[in-house]
C-alpha atoms as a PDB file:
ATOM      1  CA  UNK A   1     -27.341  91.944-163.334  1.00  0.00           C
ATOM      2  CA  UNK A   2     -25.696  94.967-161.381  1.00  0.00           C
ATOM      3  CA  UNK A   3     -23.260  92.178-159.370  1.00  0.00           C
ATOM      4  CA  UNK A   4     -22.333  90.910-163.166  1.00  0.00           C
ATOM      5  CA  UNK A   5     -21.613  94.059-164.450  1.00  0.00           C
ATOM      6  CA  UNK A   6     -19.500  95.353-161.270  1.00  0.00           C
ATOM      7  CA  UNK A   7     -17.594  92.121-161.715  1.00  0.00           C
ATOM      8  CA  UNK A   8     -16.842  93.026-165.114  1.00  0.00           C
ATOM      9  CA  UNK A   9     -15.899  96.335-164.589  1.00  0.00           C
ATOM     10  CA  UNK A  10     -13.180  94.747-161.801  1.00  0.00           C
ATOM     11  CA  UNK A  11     -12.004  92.598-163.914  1.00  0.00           C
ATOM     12  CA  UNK A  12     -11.493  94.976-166.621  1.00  0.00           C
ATOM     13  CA  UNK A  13      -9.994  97.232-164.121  1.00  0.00           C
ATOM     14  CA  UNK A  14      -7.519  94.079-163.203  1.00  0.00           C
ATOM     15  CA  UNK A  15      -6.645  93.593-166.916  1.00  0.00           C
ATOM     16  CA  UNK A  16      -5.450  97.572-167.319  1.00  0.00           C
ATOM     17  CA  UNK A  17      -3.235  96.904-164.176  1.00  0.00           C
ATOM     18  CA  UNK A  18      -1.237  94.133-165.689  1.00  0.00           C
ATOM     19  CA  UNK A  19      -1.170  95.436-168.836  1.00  0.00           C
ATOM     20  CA  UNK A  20       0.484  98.411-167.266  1.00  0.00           C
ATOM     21  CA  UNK A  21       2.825  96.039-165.097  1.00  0.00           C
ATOM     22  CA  UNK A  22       3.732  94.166-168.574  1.00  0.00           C
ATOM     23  CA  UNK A  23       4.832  97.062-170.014  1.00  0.00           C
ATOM     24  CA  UNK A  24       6.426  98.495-166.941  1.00  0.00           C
ATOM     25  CA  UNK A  25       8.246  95.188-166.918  1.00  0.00           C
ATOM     26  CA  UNK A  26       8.873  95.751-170.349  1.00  0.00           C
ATOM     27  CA  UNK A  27      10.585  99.241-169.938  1.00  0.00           C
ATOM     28  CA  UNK A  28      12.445  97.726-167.131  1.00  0.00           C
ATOM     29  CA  UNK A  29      14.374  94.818-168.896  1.00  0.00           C
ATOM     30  CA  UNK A  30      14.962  96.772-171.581  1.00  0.00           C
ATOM     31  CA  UNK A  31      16.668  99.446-169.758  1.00  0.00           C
ATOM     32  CA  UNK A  32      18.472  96.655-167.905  1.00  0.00           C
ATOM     33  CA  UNK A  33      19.712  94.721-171.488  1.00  0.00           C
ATOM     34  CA  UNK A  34      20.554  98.213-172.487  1.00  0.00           C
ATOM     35  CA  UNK A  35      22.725  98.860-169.149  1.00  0.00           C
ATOM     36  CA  UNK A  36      24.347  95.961-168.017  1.00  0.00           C
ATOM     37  CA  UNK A  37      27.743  94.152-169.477  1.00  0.00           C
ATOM     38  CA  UNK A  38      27.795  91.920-172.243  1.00  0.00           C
ATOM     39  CA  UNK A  39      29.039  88.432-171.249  1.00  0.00           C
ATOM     40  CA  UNK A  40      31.670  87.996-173.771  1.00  0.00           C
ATOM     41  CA  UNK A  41      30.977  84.119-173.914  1.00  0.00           C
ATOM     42  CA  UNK A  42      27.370  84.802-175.538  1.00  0.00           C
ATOM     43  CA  UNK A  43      27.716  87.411-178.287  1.00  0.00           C
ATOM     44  CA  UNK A  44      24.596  86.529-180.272  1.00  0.00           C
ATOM     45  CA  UNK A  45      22.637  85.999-177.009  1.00  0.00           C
ATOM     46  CA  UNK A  46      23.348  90.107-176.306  1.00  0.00           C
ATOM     47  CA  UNK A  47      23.006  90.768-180.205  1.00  0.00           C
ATOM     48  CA  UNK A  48      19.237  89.416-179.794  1.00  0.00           C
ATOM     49  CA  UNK A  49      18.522  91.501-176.367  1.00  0.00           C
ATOM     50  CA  UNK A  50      20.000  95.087-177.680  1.00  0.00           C
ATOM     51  CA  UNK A  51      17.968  94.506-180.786  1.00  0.00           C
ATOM     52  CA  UNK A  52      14.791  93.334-178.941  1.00  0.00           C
ATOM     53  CA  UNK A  53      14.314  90.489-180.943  1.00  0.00           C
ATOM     54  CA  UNK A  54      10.887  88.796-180.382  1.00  0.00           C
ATOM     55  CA  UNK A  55      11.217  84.757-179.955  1.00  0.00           C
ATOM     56  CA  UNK A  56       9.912  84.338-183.283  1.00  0.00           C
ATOM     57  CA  UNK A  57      11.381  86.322-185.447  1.00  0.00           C
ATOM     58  CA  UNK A  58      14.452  84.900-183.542  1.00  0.00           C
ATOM     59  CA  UNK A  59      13.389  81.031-184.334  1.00  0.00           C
ATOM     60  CA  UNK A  60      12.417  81.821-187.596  1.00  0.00           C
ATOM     61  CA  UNK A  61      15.935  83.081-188.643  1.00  0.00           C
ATOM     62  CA  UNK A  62      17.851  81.077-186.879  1.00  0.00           C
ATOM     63  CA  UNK A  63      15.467  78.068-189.038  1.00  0.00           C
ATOM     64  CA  UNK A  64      16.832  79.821-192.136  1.00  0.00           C
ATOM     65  CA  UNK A  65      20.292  79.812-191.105  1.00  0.00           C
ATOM     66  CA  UNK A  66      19.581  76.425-190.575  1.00  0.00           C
ATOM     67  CA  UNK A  67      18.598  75.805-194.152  1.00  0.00           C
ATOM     68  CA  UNK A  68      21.254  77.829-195.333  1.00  0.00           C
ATOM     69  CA  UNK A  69      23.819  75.775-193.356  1.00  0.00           C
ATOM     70  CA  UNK A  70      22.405  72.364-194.765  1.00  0.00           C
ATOM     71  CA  UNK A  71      22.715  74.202-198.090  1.00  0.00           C
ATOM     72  CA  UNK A  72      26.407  74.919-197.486  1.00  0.00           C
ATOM     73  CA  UNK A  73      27.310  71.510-196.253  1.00  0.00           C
ATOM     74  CA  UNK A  74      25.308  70.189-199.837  1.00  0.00           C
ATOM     75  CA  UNK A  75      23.193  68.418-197.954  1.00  0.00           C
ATOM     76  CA  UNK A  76      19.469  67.643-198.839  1.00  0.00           C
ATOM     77  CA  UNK A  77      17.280  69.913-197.174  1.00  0.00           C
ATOM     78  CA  UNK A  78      14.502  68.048-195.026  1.00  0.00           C
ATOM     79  CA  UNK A  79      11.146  68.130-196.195  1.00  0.00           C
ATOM     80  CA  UNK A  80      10.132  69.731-192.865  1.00  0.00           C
ATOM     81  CA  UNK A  81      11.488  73.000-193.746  1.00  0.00           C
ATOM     82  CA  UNK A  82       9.240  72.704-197.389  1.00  0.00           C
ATOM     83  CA  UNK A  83       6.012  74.257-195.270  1.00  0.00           C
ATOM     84  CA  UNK A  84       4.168  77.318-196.294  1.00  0.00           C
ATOM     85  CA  UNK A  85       5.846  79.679-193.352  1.00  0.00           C
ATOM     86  CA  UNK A  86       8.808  79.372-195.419  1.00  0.00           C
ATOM     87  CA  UNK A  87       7.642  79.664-199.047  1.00  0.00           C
ATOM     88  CA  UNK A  88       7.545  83.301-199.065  1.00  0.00           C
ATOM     89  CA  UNK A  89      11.729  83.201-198.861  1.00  0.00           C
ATOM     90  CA  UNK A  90      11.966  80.053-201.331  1.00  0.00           C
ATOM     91  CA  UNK A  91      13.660  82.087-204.297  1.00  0.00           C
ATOM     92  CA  UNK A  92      16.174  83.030-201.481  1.00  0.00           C
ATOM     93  CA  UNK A  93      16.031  79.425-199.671  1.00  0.00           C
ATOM     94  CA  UNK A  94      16.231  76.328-201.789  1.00  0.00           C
ATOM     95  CA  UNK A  95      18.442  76.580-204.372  1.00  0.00           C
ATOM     96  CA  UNK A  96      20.983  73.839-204.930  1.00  0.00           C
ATOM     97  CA  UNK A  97      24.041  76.954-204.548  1.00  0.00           C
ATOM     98  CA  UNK A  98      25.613  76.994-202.047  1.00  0.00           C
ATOM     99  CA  UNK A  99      24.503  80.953-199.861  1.00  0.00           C
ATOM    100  CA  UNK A 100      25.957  83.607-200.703  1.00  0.00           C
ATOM    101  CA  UNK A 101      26.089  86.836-198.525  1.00  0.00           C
ATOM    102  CA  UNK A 102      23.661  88.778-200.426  1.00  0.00           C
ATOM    103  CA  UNK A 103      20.932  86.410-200.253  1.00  0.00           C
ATOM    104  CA  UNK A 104      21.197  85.766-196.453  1.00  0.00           C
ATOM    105  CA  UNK A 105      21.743  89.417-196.177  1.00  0.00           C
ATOM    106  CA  UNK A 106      18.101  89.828-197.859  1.00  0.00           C
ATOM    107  CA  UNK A 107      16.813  86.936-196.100  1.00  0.00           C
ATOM    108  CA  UNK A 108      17.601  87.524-192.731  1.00  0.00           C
ATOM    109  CA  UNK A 109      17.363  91.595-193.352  1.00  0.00           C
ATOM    110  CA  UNK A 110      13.676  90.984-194.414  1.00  0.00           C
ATOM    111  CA  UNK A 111      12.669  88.566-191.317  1.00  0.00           C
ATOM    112  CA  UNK A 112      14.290  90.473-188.867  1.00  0.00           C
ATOM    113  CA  UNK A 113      14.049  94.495-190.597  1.00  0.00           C
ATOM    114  CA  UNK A 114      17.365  95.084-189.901  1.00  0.00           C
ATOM    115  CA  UNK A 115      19.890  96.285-192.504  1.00  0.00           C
ATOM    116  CA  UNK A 116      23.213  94.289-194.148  1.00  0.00           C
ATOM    117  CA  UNK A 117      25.822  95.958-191.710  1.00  0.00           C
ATOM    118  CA  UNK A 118      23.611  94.810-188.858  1.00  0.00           C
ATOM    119  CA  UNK A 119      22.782  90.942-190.199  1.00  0.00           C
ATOM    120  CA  UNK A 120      26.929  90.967-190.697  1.00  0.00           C
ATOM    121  CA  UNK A 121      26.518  92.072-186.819  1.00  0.00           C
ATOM    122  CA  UNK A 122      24.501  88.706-185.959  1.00  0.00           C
ATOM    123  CA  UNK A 123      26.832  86.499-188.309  1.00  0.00           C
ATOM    124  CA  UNK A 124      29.727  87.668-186.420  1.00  0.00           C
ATOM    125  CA  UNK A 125      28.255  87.048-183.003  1.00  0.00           C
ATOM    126  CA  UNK A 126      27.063  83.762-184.096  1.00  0.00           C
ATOM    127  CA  UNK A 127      30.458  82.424-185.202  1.00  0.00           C
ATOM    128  CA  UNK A 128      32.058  84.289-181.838  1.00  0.00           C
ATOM    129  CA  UNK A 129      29.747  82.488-179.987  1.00  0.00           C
ATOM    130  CA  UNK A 130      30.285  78.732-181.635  1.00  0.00           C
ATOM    131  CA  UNK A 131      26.966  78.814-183.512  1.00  0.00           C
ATOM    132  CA  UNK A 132      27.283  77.253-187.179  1.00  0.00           C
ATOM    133  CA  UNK A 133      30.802  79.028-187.362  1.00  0.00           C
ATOM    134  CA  UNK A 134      31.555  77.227-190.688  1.00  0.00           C
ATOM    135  CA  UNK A 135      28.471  78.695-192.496  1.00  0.00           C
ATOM    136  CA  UNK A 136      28.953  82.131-191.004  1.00  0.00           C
ATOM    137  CA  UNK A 137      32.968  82.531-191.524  1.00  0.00           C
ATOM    138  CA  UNK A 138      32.351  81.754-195.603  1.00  0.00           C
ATOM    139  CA  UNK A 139      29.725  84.452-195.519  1.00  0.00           C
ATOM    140  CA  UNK A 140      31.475  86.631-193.460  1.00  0.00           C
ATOM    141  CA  UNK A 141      34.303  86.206-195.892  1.00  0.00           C
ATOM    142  CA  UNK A 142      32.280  87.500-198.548  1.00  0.00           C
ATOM    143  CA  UNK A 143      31.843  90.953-197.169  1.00  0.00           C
ATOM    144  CA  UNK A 144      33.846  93.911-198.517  1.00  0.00           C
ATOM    145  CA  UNK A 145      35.914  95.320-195.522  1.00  0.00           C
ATOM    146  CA  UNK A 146      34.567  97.317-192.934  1.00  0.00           C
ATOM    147  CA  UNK A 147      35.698 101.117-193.158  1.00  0.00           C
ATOM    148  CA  UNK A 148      35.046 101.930-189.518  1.00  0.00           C
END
């Protein structure tokens, strides 16, 4: 019973160590995103990394661009997209309109908890970078001009 325990006790001992590593790693990248040059050629790619934007919250927007795309072209939207993870935006989502700003301003502010300035940010970056440039240069179009 004593060996089991002692084994537990290293192991739990192990797990503490590589939490600590993970989040020394963690520190580590982020100082290195926060540090290092942006490659010109991937705009969104450095928006996502100075924001720290988890992998999911970054599929799950770029999903609702996605819809919001299909919705600009006036295309059907594929029954795929119909699942519960995205009712909770459907007011916002699957209208036969074409997007406006606002409501992929609210969409995308309320996925990602950023606020308007910063999801015109991410449009930007998307269209610099060749990502549904179409889509985001109407939106983008929409916004009053910047007073910086």
């Amino acid at each position: 019973m004593q060996n089991l325990e002692q084994k537990v006790s290293e192991q739990e001992k192990e797990i503490e160590q590589l939490k600590q590593q993970v989040e020394e790693l963690t520190w580590f990248f982020r100082r290195l995103t926060v540090s290092k040059l942006s490659d010109p050629k991937y705009p969104y790619w450095n928006w996502l990394l100075e924001r720290n934007v988890s992998e999911e919250k970054m599929t799950l927007s770029e999903i609702i661009m996605l819809i919001f795309k299909t919705r600009y072209e006036q295309r059907e939207i594929p029954a795929r997209f119909r699942k519960e993870r995205y009712e909770v935006y459907s007011d916002r989502l699957f209208s036969d309109q074409v997007p406006s700003l606002q409501e992929v301003q609210e969409t995308i502010a309320s996925v990602l908890d950023i606020n308007n300035d910063l999801v015109n940010e991410l449009l930007a970056s998307m269209k610099d970078q060749g990502i549904m440039v179409d889509l985001c240069s109407q939106l983008l179009s929409q916004a009053p001009p910047s007073t910086e």
